[in-house]
Protein backbone atom coordinates (compact mmCIF):
# COMPACT_ATOMS: atom_id res chain seq x y z
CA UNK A 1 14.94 18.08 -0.49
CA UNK A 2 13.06 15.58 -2.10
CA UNK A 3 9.14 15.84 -2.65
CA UNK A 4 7.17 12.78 -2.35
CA UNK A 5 3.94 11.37 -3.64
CA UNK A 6 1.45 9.17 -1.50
CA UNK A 7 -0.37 6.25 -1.93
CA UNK A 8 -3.27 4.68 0.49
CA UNK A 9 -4.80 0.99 -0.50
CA UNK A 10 -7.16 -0.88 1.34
CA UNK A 11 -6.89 -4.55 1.22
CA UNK A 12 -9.63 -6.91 2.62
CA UNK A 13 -7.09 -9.84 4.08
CA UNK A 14 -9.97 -12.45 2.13
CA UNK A 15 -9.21 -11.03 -0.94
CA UNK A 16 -6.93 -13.35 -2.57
CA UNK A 17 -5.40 -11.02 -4.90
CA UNK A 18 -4.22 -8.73 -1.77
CA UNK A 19 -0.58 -9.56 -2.33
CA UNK A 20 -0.69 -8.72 -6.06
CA UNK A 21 -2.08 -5.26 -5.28
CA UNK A 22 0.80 -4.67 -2.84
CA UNK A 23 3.75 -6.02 -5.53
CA UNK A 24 2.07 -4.21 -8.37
CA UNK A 25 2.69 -0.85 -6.36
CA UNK A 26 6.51 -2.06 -5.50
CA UNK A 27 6.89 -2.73 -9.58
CA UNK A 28 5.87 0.84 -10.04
CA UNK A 29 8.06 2.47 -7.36
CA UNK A 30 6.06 2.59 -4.57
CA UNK A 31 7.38 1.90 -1.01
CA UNK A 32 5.67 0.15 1.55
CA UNK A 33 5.48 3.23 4.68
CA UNK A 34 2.86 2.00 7.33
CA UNK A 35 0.04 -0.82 7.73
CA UNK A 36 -2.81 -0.41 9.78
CA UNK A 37 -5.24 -2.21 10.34
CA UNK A 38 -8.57 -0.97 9.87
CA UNK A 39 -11.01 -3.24 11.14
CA UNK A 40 -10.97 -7.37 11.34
CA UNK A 41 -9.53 -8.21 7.89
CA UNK A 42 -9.22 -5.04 6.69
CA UNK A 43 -5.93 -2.80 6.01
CA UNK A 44 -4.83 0.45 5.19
CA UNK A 45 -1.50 0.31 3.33
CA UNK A 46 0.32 3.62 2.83
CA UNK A 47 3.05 4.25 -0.02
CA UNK A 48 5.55 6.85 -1.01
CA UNK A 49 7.59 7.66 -3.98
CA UNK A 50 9.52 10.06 -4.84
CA UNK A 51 8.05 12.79 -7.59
């Protein structure tokens, strides 16, 4: 069974580097699992990757 490693980001939706924080984590193996939004503007992204 495979074990796997999580992730949680915020991003503010006015940040303008938002999307690079999200890609970075896909270049390093990360996928995208759930986002929720926190408050107005603000979201809680959650990754996985395998160990």
């Amino acid at each position: 069974m495979t074990k796997w490693e999580y992730s949680r980001v915020f991003i503010n939706s006015e940040q303008e580097d938002g999307i690079d924080v999200l890609n970075r984590h896909g270049y390093d193996g990360w996928e995208l699992v759930s986002v929720i939004e926190q408050y107005s503007g603000c979201y809680a992204c959650y990754f996985k990757r395998p160990m």
